[in-house]
PDB file of N, CA and C in Angstrom:
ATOM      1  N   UNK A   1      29.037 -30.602  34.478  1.00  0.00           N
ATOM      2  CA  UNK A   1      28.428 -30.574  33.182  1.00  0.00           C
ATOM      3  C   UNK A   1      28.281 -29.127  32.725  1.00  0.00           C
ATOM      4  N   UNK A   2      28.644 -28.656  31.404  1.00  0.00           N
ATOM      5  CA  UNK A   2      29.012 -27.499  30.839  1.00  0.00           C
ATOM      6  C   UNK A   2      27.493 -27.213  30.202  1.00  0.00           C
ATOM      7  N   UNK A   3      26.659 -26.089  30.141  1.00  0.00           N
ATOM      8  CA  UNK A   3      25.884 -26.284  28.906  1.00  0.00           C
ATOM      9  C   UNK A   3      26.463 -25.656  27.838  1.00  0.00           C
ATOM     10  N   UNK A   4      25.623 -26.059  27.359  1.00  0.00           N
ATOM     11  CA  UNK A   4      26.182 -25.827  25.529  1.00  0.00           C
ATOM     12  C   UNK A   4      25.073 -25.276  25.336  1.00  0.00           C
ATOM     13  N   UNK A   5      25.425 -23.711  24.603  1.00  0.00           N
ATOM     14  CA  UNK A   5      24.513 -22.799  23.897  1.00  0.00           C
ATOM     15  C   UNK A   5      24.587 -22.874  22.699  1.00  0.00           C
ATOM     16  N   UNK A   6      23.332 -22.822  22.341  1.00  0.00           N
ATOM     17  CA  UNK A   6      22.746 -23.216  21.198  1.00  0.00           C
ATOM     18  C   UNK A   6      21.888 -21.996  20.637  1.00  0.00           C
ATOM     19  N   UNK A   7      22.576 -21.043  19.321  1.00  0.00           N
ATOM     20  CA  UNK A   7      21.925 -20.040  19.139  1.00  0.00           C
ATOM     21  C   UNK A   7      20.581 -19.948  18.808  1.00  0.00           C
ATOM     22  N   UNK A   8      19.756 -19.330  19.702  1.00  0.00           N
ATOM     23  CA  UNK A   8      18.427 -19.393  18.806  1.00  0.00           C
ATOM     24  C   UNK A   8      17.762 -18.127  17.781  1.00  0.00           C
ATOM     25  N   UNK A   9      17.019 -19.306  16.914  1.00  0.00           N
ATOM     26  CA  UNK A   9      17.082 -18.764  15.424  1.00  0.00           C
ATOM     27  C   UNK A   9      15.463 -18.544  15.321  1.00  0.00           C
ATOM     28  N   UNK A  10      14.841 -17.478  15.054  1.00  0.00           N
ATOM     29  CA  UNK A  10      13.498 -17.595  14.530  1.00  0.00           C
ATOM     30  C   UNK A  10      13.175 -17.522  13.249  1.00  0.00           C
ATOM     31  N   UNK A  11      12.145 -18.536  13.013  1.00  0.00           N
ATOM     32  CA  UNK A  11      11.807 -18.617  11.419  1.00  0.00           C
ATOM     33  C   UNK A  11      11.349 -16.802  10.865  1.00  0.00           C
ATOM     34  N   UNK A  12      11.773 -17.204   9.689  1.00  0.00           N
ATOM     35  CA  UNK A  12      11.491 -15.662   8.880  1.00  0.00           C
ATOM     36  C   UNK A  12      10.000 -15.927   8.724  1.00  0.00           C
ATOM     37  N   UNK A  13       9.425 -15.105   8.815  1.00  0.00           N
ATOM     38  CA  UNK A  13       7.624 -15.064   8.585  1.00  0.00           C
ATOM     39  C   UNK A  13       7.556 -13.758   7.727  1.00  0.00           C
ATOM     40  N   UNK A  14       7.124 -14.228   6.472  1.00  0.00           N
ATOM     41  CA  UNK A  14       6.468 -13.094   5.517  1.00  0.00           C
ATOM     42  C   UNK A  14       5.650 -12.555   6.058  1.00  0.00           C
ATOM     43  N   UNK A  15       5.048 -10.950   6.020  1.00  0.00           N
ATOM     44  CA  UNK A  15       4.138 -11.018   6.158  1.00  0.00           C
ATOM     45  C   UNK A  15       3.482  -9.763   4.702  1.00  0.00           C
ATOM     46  N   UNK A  16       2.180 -10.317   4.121  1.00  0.00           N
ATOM     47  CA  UNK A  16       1.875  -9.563   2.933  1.00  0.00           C
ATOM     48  C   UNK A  16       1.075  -8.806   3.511  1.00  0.00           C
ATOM     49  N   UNK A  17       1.129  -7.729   2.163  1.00  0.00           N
ATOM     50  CA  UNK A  17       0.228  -6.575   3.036  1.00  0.00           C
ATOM     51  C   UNK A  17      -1.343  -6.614   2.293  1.00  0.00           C
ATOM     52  N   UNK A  18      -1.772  -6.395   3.237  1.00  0.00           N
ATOM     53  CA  UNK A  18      -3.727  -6.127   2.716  1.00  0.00           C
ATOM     54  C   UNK A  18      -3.662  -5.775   1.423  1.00  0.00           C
ATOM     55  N   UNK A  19      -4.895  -6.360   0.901  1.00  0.00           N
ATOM     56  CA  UNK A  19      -5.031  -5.904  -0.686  1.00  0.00           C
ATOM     57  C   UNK A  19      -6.522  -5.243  -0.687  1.00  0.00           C
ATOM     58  N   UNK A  20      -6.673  -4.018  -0.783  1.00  0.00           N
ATOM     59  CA  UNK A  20      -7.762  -3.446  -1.249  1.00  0.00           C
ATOM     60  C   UNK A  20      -8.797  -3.130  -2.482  1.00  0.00           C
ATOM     61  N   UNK A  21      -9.995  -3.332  -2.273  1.00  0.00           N
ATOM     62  CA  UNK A  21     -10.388  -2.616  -3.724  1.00  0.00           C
ATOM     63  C   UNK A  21     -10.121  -0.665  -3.701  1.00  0.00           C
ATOM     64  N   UNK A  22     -10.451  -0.665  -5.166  1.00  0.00           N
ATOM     65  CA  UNK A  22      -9.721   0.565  -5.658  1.00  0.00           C
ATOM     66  C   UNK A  22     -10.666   1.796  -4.911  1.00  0.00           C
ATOM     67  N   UNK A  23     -11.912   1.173  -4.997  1.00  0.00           N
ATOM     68  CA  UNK A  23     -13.384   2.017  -4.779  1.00  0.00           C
ATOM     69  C   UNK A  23     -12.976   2.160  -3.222  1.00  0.00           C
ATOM     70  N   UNK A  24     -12.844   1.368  -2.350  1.00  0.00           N
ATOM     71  CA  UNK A  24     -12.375   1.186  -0.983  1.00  0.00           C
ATOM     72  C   UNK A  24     -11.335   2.766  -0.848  1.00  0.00           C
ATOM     73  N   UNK A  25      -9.862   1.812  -1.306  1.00  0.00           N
ATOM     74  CA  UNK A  25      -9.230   2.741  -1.386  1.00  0.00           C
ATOM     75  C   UNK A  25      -9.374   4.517  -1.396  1.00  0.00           C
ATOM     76  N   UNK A  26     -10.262   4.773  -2.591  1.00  0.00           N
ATOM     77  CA  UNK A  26     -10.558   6.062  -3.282  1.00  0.00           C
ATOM     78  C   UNK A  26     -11.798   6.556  -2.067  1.00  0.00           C
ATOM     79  N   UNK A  27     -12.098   6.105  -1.486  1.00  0.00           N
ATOM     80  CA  UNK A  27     -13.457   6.437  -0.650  1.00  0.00           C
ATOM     81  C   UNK A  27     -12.307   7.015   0.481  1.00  0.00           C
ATOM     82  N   UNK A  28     -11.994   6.409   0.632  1.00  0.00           N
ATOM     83  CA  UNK A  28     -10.810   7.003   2.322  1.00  0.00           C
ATOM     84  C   UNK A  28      -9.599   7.610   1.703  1.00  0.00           C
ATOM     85  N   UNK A  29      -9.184   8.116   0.620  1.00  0.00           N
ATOM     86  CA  UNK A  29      -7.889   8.769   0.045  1.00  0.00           C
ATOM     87  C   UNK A  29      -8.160  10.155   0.759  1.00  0.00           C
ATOM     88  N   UNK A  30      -8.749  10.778   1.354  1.00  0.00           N
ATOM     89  CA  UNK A  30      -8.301  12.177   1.986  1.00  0.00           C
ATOM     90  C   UNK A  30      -8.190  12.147   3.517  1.00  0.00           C
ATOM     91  N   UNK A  31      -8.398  10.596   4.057  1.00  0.00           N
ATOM     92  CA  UNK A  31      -7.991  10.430   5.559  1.00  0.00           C
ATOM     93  C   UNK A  31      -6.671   9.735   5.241  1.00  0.00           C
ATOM     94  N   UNK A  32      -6.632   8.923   4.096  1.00  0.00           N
ATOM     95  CA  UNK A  32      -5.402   8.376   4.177  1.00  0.00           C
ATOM     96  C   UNK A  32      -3.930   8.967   3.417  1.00  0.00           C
ATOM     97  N   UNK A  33      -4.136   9.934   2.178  1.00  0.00           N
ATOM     98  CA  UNK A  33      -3.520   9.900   1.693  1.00  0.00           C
ATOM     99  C   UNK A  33      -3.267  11.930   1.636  1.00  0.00           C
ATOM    100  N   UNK A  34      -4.724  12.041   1.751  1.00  0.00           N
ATOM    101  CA  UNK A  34      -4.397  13.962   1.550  1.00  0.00           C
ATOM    102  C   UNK A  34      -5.354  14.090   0.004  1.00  0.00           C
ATOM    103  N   UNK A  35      -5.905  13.635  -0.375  1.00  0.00           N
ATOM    104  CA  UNK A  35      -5.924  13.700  -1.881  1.00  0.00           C
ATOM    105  C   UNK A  35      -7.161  13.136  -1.602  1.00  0.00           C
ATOM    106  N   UNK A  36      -8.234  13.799  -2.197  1.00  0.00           N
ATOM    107  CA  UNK A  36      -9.498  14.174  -2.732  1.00  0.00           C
ATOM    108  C   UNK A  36     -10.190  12.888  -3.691  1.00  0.00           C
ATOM    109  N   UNK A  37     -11.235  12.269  -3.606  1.00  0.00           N
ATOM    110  CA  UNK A  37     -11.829  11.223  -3.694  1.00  0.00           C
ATOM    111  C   UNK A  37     -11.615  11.135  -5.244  1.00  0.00           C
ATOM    112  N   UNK A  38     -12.136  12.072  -5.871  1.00  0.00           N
ATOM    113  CA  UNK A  38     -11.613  12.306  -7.463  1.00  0.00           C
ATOM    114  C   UNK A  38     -10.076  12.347  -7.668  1.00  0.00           C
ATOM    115  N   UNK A  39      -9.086  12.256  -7.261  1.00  0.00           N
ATOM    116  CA  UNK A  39      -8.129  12.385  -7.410  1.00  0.00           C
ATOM    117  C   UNK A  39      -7.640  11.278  -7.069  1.00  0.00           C
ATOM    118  N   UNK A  40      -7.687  10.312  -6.417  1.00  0.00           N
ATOM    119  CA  UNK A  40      -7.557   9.182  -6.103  1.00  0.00           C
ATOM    120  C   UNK A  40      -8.323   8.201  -6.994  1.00  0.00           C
ATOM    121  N   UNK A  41      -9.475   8.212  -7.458  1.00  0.00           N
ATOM    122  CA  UNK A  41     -10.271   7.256  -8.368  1.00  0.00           C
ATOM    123  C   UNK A  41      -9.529   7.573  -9.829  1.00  0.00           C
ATOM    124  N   UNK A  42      -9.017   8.973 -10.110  1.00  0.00           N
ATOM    125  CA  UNK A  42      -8.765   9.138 -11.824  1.00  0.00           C
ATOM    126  C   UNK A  42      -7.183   8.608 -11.575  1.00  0.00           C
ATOM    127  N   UNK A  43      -6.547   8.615 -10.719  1.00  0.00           N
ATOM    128  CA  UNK A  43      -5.195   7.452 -10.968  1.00  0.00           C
ATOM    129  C   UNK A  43      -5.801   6.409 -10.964  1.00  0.00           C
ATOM    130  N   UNK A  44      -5.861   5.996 -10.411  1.00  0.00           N
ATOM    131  CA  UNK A  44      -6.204   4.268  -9.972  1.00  0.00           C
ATOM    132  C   UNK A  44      -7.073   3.970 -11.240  1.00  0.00           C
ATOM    133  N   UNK A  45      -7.789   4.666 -11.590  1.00  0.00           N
ATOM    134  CA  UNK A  45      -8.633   4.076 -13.206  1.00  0.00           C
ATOM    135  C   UNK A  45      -7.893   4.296 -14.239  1.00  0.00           C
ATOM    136  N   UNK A  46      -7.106   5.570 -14.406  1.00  0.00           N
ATOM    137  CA  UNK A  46      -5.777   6.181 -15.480  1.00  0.00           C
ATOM    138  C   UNK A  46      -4.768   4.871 -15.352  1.00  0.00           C
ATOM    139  N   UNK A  47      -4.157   4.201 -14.650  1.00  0.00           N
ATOM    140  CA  UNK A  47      -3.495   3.290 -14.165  1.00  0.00           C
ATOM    141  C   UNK A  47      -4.129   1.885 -14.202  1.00  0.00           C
ATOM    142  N   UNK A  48      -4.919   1.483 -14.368  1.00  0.00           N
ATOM    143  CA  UNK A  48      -6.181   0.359 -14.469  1.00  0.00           C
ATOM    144  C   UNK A  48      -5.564  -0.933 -13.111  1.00  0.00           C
ATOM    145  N   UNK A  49      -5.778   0.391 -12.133  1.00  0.00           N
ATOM    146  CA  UNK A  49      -5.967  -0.569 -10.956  1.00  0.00           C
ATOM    147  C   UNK A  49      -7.192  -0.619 -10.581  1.00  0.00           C
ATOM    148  N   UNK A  50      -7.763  -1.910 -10.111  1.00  0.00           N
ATOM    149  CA  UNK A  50      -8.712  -2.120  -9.305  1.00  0.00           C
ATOM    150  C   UNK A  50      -8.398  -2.909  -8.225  1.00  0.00           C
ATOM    151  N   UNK A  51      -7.082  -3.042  -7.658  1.00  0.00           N
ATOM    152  CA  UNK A  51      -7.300  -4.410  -6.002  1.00  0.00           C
ATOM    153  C   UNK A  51      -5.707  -3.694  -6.461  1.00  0.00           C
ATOM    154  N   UNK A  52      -5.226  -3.378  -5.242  1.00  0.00           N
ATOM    155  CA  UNK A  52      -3.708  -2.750  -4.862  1.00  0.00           C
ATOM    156  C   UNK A  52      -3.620  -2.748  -3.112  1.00  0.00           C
ATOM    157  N   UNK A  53      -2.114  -2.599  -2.857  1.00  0.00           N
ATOM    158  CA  UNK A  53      -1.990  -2.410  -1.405  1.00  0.00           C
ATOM    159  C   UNK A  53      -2.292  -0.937  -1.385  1.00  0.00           C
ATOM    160  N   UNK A  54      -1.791  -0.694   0.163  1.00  0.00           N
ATOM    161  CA  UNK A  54      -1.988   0.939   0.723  1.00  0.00           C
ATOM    162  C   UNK A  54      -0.658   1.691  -0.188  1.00  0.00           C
ATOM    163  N   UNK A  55       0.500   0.723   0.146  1.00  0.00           N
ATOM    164  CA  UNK A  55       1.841   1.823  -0.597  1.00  0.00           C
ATOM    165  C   UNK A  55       1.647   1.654  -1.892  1.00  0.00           C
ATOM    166  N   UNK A  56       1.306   0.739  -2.623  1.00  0.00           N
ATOM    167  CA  UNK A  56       0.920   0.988  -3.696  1.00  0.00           C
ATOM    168  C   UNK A  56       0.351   2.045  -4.478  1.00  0.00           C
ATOM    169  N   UNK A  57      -1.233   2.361  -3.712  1.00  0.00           N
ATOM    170  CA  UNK A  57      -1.911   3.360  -3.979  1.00  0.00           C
ATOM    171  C   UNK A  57      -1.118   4.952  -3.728  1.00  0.00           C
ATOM    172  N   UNK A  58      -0.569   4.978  -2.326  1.00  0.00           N
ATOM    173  CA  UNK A  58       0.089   5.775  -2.291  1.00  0.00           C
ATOM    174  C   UNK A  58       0.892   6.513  -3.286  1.00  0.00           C
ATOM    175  N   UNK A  59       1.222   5.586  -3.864  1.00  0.00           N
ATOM    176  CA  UNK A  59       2.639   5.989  -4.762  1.00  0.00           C
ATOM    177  C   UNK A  59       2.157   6.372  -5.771  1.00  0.00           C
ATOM    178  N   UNK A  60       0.677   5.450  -6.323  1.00  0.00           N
ATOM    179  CA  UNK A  60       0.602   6.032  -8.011  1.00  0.00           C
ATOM    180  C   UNK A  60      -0.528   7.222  -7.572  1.00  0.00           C
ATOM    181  N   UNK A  61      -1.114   7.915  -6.549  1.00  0.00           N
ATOM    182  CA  UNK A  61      -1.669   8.248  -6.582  1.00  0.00           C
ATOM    183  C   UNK A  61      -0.880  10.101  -6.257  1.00  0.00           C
ATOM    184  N   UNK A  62       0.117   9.785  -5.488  1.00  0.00           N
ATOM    185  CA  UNK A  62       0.976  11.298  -5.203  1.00  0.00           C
ATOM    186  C   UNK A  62       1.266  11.058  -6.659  1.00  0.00           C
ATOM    187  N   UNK A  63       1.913  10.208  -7.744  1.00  0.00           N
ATOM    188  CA  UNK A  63       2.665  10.424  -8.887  1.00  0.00           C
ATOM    189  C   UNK A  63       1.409  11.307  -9.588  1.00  0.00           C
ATOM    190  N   UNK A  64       0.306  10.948  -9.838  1.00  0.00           N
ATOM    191  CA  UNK A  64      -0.117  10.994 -10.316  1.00  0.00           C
ATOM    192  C   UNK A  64      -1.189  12.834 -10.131  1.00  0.00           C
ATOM    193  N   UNK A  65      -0.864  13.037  -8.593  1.00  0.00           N
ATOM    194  CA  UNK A  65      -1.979  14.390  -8.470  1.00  0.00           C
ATOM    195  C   UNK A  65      -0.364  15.295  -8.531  1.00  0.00           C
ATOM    196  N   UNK A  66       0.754  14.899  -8.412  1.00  0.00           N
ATOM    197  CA  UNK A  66       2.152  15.650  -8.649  1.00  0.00           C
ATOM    198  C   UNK A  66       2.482  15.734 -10.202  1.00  0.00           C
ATOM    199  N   UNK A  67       1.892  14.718 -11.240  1.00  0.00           N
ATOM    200  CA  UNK A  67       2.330  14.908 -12.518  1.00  0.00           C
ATOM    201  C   UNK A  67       2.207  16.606 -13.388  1.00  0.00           C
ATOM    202  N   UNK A  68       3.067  16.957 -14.316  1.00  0.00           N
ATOM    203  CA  UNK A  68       3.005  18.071 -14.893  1.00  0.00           C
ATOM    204  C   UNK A  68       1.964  17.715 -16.025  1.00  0.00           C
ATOM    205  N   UNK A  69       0.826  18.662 -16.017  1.00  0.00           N
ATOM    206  CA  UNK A  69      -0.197  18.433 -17.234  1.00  0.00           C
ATOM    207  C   UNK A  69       0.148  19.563 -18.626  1.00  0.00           C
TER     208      UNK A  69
END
């Protein structure tokens, strides 16, 4: 008797990422991000986020302390 292989397949599992409040966020932006508690709250309010992921914040928040004034 031969076995017969049978490829195995694992289900795809999403996985989403944490959703934070903004205040959360902006409280820990200089352990997490480099960027200064005010600098992190005036994107995220300039932007009218309040509940975002981590890369999220990330992103509008370098765009935003990198923008030309």
């Amino acid at each position: 008797m031969a076995k017969e292989s049978t490829p195995k397949t694992t289900p795809t599992v999403s996985v989403e990422e944490p959703i934070y409040e903004a205040t959360e966020i902006a409280a820990n932006a200089p352990s997490l991000f480099g960027h200064s508690v005010d600098i992190a709250t005036a994107a995220l309010d300039y932007n009218h986020i309040t509940k975002c992921t981590l890369n999220k914040a990330k992103q509008v928040i370098k765009e935003f302390a990198e923008r030309k004034v």
